[in-house]
PDB file of N, CA and C in Angstrom:
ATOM      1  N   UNK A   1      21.498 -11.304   8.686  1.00  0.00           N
ATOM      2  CA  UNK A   1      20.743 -10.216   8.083  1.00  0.00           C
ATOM      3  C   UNK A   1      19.532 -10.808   7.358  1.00  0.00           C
ATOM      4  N   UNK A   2      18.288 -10.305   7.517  1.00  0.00           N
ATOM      5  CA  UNK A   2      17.391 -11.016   6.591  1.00  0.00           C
ATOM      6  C   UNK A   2      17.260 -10.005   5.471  1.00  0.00           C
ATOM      7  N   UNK A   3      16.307 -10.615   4.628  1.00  0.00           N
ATOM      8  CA  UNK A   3      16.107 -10.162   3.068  1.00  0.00           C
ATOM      9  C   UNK A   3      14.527  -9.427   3.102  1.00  0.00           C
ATOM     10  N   UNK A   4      14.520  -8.058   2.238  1.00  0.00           N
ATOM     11  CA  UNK A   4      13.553  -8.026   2.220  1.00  0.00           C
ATOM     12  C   UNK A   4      13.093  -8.160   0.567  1.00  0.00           C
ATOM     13  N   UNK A   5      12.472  -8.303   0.041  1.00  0.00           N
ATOM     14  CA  UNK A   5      11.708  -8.205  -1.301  1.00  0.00           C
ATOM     15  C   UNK A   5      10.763  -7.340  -2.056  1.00  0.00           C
ATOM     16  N   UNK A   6      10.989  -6.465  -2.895  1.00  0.00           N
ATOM     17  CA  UNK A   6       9.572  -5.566  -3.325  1.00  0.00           C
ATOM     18  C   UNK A   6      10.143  -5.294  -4.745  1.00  0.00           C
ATOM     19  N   UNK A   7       8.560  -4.448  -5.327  1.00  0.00           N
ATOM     20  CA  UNK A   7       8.980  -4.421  -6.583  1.00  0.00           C
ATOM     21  C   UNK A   7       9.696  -2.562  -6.691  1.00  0.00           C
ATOM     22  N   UNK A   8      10.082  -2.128  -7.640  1.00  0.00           N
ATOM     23  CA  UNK A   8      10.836  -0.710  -7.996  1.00  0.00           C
ATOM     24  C   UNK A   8      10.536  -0.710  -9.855  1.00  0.00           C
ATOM     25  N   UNK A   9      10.202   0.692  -9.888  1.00  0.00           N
ATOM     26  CA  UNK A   9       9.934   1.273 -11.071  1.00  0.00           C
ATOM     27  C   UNK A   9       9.025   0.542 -11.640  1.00  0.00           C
ATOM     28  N   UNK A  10       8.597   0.547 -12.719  1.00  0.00           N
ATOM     29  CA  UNK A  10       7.785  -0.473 -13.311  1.00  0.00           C
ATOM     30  C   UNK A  10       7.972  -1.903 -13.578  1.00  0.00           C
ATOM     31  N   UNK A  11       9.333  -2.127 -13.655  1.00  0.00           N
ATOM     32  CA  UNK A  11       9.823  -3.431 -13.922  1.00  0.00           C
ATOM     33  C   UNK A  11      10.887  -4.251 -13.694  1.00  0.00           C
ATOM     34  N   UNK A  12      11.069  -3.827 -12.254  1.00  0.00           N
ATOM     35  CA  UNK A  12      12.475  -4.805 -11.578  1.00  0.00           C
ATOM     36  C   UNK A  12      11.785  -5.145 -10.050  1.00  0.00           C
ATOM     37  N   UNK A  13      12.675  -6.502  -9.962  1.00  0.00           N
ATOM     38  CA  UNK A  13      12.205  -6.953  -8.668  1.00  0.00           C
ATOM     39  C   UNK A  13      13.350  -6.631  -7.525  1.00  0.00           C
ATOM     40  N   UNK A  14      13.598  -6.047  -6.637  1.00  0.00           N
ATOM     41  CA  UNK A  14      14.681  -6.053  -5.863  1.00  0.00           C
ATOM     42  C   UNK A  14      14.384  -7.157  -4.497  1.00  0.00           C
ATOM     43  N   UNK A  15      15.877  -7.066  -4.314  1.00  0.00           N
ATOM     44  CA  UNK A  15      16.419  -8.117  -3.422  1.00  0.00           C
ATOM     45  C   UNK A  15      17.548  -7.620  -2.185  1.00  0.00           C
ATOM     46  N   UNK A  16      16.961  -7.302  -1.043  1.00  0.00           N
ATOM     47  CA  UNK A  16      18.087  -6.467  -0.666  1.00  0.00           C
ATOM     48  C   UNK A  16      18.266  -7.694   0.805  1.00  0.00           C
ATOM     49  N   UNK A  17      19.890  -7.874   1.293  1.00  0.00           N
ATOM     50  CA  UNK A  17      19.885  -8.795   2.852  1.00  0.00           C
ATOM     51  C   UNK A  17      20.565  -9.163   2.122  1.00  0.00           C
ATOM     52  N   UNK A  18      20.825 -11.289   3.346  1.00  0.00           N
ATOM     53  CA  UNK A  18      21.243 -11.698   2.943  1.00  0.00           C
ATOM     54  C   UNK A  18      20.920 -12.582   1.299  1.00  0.00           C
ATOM     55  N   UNK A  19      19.969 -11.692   0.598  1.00  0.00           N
ATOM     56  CA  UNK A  19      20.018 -11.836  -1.102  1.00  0.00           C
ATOM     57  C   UNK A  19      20.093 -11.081  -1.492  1.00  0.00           C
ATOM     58  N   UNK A  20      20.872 -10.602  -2.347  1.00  0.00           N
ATOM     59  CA  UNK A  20      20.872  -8.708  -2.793  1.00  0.00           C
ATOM     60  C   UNK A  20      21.150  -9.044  -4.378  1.00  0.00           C
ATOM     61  N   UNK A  21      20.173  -8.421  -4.638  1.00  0.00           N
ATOM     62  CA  UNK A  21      20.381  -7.825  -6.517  1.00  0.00           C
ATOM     63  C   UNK A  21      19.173  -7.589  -6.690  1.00  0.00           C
ATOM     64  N   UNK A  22      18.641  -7.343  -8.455  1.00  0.00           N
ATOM     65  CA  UNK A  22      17.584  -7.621  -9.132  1.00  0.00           C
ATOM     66  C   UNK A  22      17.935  -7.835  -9.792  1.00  0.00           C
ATOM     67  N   UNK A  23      16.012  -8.569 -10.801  1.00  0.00           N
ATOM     68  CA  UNK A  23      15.833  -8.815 -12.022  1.00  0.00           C
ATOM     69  C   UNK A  23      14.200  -8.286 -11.943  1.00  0.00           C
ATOM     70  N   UNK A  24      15.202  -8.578 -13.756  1.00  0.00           N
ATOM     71  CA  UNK A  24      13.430  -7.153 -14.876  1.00  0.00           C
ATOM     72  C   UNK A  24      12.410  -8.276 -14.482  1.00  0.00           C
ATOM     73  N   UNK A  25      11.427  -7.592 -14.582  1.00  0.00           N
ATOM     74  CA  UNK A  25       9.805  -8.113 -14.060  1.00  0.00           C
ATOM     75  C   UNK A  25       8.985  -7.804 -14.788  1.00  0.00           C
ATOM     76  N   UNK A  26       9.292  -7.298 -16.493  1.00  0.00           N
ATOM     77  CA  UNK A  26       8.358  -6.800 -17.482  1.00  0.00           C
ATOM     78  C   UNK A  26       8.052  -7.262 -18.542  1.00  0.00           C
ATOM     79  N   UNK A  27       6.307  -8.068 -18.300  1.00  0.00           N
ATOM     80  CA  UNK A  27       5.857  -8.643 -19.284  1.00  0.00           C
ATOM     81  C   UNK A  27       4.438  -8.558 -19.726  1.00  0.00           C
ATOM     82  N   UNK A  28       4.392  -7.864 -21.096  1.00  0.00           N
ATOM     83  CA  UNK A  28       2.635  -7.262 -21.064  1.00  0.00           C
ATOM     84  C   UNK A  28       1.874  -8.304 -21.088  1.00  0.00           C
ATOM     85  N   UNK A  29       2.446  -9.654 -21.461  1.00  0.00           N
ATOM     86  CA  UNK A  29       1.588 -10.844 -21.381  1.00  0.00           C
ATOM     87  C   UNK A  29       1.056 -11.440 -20.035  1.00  0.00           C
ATOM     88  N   UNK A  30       1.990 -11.455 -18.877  1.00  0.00           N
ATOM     89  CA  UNK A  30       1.892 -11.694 -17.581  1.00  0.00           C
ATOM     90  C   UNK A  30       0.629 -10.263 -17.219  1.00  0.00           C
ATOM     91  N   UNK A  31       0.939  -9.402 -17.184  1.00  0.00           N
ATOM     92  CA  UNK A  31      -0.068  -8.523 -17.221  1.00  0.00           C
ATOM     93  C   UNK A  31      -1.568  -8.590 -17.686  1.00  0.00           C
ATOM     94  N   UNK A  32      -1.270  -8.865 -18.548  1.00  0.00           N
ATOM     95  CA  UNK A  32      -2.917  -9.292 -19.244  1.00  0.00           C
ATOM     96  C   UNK A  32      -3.594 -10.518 -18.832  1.00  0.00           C
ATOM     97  N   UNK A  33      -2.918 -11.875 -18.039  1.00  0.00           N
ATOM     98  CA  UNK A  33      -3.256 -12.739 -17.840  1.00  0.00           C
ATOM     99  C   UNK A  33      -2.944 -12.127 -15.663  1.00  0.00           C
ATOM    100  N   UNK A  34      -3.069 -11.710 -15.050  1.00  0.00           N
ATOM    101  CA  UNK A  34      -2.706 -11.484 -14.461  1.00  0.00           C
ATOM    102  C   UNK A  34      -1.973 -12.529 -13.222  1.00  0.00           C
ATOM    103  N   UNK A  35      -0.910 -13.008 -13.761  1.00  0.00           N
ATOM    104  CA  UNK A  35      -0.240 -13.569 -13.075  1.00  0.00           C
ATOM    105  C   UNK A  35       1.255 -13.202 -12.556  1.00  0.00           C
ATOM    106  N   UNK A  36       1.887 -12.169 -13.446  1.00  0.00           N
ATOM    107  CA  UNK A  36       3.083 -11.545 -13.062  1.00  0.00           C
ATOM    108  C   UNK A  36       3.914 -12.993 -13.349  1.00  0.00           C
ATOM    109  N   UNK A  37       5.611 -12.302 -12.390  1.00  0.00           N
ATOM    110  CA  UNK A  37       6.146 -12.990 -12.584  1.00  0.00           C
ATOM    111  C   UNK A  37       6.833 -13.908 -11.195  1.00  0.00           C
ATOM    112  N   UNK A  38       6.597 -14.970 -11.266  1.00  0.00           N
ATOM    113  CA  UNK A  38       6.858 -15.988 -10.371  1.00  0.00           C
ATOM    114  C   UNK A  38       8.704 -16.048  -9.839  1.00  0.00           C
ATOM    115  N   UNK A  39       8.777 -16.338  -8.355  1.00  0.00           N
ATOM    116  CA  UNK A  39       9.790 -15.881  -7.900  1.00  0.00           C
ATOM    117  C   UNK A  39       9.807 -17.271  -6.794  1.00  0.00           C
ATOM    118  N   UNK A  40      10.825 -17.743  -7.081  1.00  0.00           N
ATOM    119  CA  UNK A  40      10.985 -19.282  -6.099  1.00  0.00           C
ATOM    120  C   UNK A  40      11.896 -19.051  -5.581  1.00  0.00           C
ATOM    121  N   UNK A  41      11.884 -19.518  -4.230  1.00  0.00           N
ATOM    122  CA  UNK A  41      12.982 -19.105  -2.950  1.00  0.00           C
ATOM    123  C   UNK A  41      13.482 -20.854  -2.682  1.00  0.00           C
ATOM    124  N   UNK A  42      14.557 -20.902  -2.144  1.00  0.00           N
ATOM    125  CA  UNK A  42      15.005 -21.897  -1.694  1.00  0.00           C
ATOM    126  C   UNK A  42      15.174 -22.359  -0.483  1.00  0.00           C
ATOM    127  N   UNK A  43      14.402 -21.731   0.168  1.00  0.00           N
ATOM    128  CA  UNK A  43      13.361 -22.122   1.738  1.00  0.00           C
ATOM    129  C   UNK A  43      11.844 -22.640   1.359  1.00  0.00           C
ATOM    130  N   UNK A  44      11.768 -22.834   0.037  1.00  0.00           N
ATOM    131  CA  UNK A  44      10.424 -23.191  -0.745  1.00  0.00           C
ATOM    132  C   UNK A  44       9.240 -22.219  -0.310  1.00  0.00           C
ATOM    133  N   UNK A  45       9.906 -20.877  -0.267  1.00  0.00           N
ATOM    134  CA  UNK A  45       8.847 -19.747  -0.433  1.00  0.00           C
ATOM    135  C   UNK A  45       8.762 -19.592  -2.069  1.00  0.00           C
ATOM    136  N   UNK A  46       7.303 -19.134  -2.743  1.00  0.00           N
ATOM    137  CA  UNK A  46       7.002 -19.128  -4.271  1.00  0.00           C
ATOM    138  C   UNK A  46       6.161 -17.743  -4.373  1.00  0.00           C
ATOM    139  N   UNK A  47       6.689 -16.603  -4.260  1.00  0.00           N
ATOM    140  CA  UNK A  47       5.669 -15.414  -4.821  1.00  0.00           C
ATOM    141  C   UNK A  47       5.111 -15.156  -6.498  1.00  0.00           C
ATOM    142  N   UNK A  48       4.192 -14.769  -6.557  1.00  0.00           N
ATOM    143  CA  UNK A  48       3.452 -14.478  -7.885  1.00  0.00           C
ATOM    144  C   UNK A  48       4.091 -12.500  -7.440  1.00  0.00           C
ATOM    145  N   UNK A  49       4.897 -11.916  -8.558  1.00  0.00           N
ATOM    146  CA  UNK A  49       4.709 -10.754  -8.325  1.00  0.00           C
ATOM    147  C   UNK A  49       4.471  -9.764  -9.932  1.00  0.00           C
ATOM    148  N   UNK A  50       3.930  -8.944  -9.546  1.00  0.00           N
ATOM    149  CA  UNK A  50       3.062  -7.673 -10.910  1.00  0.00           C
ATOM    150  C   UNK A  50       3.244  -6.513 -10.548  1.00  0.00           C
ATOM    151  N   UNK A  51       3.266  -5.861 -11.776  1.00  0.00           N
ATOM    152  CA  UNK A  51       3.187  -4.590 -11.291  1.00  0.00           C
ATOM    153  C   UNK A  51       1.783  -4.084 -11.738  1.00  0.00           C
ATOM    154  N   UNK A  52       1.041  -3.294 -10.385  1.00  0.00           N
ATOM    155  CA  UNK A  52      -0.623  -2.809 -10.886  1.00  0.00           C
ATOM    156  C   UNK A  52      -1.506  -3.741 -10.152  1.00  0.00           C
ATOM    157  N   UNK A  53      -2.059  -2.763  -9.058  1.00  0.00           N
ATOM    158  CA  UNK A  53      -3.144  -3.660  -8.012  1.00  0.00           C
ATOM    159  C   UNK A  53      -4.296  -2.975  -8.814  1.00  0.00           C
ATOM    160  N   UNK A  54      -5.587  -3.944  -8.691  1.00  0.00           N
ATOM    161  CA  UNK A  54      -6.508  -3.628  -8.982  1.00  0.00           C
ATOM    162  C   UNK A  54      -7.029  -1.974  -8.045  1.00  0.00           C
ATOM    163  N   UNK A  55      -7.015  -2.215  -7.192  1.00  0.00           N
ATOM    164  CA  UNK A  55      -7.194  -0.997  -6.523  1.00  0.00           C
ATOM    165  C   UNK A  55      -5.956  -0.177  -6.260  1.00  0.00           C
ATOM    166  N   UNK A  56      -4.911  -0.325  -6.779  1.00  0.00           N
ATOM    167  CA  UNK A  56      -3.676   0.637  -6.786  1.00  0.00           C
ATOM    168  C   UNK A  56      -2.791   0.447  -8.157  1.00  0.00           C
ATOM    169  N   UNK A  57      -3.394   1.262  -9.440  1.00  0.00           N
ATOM    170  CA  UNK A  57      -2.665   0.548 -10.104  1.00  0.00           C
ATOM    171  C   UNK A  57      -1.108   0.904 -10.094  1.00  0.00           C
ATOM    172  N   UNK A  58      -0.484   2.085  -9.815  1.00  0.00           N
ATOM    173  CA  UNK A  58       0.867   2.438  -9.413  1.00  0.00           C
ATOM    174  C   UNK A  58       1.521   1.543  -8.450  1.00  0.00           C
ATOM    175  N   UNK A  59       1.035   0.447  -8.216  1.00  0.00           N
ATOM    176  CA  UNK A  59       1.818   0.074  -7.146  1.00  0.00           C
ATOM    177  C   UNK A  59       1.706  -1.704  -7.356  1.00  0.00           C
ATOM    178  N   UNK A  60       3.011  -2.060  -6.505  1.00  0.00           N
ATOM    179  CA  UNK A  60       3.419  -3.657  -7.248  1.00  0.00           C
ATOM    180  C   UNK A  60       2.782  -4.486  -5.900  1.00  0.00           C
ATOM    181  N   UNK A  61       2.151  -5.345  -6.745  1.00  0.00           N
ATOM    182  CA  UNK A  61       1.737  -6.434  -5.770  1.00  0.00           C
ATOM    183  C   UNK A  61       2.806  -7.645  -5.742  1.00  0.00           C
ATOM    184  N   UNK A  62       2.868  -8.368  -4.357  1.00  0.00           N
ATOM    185  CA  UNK A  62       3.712  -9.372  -4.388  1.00  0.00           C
ATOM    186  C   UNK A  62       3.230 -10.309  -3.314  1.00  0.00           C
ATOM    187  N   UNK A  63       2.257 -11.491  -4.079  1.00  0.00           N
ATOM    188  CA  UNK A  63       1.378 -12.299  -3.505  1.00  0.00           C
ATOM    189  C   UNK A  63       2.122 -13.549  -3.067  1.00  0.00           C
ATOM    190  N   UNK A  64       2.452 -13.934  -1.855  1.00  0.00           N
ATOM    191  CA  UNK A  64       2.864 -15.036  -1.309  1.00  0.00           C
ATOM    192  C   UNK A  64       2.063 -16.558  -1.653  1.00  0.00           C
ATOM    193  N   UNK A  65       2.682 -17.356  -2.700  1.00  0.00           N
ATOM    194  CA  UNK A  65       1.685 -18.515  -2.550  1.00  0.00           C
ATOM    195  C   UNK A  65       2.052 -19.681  -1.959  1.00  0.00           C
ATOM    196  N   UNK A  66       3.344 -19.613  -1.898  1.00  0.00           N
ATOM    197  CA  UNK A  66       3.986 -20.591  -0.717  1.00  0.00           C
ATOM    198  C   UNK A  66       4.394 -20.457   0.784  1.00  0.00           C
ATOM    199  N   UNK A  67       4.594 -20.597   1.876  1.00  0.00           N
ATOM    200  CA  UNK A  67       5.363 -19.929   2.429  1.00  0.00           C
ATOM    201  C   UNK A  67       6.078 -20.853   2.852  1.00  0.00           C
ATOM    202  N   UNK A  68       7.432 -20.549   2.711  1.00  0.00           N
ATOM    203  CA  UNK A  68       8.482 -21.229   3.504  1.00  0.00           C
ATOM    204  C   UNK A  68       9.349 -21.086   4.319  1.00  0.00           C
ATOM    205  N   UNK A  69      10.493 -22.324   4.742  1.00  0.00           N
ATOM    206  CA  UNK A  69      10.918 -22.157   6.246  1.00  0.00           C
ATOM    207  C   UNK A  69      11.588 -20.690   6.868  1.00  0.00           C
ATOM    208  N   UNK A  70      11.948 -19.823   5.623  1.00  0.00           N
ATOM    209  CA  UNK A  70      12.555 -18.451   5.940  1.00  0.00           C
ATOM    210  C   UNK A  70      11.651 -17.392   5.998  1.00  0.00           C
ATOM    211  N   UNK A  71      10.218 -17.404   5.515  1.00  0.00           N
ATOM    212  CA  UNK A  71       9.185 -16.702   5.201  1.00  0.00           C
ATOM    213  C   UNK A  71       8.901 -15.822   6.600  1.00  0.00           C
ATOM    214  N   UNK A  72       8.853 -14.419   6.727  1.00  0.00           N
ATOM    215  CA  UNK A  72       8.581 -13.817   7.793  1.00  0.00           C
ATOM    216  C   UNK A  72       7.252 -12.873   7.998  1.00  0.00           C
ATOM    217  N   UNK A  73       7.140 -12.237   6.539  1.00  0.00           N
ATOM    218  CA  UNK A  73       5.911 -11.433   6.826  1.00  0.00           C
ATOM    219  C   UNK A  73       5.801 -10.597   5.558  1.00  0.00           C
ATOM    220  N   UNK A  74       4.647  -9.870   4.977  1.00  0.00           N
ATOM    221  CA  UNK A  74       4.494  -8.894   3.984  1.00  0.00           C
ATOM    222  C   UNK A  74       3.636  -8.308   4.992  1.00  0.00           C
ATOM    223  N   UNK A  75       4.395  -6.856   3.943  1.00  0.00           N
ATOM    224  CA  UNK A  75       3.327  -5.640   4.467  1.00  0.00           C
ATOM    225  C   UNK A  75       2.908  -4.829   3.241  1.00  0.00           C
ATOM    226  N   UNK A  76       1.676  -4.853   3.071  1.00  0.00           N
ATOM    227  CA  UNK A  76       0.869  -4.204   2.377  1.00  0.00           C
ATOM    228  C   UNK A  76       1.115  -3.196   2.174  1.00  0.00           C
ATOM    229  N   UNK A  77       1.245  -2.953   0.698  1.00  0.00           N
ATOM    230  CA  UNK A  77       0.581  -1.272   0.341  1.00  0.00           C
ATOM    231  C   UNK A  77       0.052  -0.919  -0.924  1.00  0.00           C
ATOM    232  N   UNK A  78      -0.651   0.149  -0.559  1.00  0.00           N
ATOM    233  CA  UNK A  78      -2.270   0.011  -1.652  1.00  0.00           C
ATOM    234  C   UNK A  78      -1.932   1.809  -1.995  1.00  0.00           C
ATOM    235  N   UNK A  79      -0.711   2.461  -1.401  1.00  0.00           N
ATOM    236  CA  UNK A  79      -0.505   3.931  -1.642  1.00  0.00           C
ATOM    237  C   UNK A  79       0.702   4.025  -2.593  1.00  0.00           C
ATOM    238  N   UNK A  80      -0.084   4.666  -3.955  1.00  0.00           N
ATOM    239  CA  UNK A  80       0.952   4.996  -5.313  1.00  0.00           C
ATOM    240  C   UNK A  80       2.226   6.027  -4.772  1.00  0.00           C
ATOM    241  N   UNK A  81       1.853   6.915  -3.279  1.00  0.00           N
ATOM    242  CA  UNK A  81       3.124   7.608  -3.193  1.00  0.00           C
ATOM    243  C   UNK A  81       4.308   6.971  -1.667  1.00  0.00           C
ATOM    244  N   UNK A  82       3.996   6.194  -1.189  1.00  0.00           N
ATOM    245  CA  UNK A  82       4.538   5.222  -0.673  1.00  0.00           C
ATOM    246  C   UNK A  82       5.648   5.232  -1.293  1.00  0.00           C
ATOM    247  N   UNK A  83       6.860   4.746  -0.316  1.00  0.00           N
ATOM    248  CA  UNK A  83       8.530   4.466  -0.785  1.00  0.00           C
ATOM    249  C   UNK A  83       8.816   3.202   0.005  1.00  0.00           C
ATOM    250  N   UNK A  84       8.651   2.070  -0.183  1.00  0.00           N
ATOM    251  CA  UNK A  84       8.743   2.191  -1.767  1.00  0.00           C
ATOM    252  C   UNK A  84       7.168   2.075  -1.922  1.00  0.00           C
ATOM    253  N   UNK A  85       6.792   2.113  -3.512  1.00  0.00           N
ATOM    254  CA  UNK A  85       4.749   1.799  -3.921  1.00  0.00           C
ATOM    255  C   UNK A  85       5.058   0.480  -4.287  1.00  0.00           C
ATOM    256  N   UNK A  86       5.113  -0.405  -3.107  1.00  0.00           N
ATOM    257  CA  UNK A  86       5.397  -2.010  -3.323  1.00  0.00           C
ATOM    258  C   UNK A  86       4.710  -2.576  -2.358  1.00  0.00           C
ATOM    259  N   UNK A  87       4.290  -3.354  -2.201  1.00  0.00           N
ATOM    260  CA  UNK A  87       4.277  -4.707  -0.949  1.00  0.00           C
ATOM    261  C   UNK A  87       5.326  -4.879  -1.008  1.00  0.00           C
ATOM    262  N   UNK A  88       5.666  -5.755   0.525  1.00  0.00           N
ATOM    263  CA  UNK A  88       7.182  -5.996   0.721  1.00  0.00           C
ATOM    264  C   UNK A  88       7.276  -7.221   1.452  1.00  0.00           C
ATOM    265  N   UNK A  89       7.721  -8.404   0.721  1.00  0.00           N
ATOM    266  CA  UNK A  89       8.321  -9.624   1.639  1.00  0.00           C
ATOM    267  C   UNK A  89       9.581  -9.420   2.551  1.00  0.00           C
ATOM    268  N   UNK A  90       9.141 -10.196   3.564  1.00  0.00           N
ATOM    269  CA  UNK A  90      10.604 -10.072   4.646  1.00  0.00           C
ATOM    270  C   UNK A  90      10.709 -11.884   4.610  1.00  0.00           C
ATOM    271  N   UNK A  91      12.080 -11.768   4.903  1.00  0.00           N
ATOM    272  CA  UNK A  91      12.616 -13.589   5.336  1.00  0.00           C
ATOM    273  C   UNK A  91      13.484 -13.080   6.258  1.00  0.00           C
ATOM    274  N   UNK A  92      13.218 -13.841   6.947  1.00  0.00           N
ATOM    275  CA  UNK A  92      14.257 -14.507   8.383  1.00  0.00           C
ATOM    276  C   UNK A  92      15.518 -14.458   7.931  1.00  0.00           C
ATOM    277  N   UNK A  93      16.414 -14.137   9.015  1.00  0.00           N
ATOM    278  CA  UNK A  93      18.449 -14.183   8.663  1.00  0.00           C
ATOM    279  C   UNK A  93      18.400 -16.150   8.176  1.00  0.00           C
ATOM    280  N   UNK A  94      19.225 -15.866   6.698  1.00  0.00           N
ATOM    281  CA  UNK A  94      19.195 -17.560   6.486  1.00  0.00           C
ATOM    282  C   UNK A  94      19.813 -17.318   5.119  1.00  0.00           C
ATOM    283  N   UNK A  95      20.710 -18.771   4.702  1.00  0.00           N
ATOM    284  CA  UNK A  95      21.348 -18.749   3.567  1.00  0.00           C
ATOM    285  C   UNK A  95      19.969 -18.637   2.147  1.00  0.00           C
ATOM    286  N   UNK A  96      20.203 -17.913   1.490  1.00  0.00           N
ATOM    287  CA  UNK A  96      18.473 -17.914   0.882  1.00  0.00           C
ATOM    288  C   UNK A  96      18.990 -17.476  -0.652  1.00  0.00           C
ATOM    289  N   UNK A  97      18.149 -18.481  -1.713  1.00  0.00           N
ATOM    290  CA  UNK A  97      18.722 -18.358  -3.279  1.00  0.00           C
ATOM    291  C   UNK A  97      17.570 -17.929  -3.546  1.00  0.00           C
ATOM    292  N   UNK A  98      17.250 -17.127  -5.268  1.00  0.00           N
ATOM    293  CA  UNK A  98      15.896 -17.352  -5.838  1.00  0.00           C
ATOM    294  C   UNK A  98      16.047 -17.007  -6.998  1.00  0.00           C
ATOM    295  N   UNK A  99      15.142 -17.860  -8.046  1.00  0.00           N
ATOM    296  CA  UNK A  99      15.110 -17.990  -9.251  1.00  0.00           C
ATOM    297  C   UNK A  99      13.663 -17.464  -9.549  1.00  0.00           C
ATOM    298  N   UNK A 100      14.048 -16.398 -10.999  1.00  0.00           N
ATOM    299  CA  UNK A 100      12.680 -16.283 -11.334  1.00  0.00           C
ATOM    300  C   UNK A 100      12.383 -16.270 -12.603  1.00  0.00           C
ATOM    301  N   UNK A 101      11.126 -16.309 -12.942  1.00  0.00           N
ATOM    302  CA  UNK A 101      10.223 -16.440 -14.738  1.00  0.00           C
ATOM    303  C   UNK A 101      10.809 -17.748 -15.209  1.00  0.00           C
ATOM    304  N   UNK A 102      10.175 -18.079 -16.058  1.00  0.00           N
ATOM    305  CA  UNK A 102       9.915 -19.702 -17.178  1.00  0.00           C
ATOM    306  C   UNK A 102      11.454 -20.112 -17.318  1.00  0.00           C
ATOM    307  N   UNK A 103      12.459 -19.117 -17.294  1.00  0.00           N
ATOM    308  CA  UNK A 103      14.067 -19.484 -17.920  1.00  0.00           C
ATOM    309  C   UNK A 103      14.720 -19.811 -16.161  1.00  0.00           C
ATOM    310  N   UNK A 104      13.947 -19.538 -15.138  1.00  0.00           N
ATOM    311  CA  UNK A 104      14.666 -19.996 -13.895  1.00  0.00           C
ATOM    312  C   UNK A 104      15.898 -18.872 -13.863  1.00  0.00           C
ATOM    313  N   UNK A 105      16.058 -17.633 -14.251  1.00  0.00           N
ATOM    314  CA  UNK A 105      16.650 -16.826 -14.086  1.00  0.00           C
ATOM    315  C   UNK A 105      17.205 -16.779 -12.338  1.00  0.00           C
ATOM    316  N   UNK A 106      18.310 -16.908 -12.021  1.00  0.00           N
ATOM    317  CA  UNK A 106      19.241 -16.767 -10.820  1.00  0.00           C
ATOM    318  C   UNK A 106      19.295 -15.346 -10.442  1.00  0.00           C
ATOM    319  N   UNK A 107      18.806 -15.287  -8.994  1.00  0.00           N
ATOM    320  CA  UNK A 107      18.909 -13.842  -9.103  1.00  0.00           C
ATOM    321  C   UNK A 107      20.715 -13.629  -8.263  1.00  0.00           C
ATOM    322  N   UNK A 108      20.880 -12.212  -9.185  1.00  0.00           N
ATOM    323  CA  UNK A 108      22.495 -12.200  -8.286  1.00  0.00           C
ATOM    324  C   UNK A 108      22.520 -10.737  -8.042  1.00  0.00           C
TER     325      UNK A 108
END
């Protein structure tokens, strides 16, 4: 089963496949510096993700800056009524971990 990735509500990251859970994604400081919050995969994929595109602010960006060996594809979206109003990472069927923000939070 692969995994896909996007953001939900204002401030959780979901994880659905073979990685399933979330974690909160809400920080007015990451916001203001616009870097969001960083999400490391253990196929050494590394997303930067936020909530609020410059040209969509209802909607979560989730910028790929690594890509790694499970990495399959994002698909864009720039529409606040979109389901989900996320960009969305996909990974390949594969055993796949990820840790996110400064504390290395485990996602489960």
């Amino acid at each position: 089963m692969a995994t896909r990735v996007y953001g939900a509500s204002d401030d959780l990251i979901e994880f659905e496949g073979d990685l399933t859970g979330e974690v909160g994604a809400y920080d007015p400081d990451d916001d203001d510096e616009g870097i969001g919050t960083l999400v490391a995969f253990s196929d050494g994929t590394v997303l930067a993700v936020r909530y609020g595109k410059p040209a969509a602010n209802g909607v979560w960006a989730l910028d790929v800056l690594v890509k790694g060996s499970l990495f399959d594809r994002v698909e864009v979206c720039n529409d606040e009524d979109a389901t989900p109003y996320s960009d969305q990472v996909f990974f390949k069927d594969g055993k796949l971990k990820a840790w996110t923000g400064g504390n290395a939070e485990a996602v489960k």
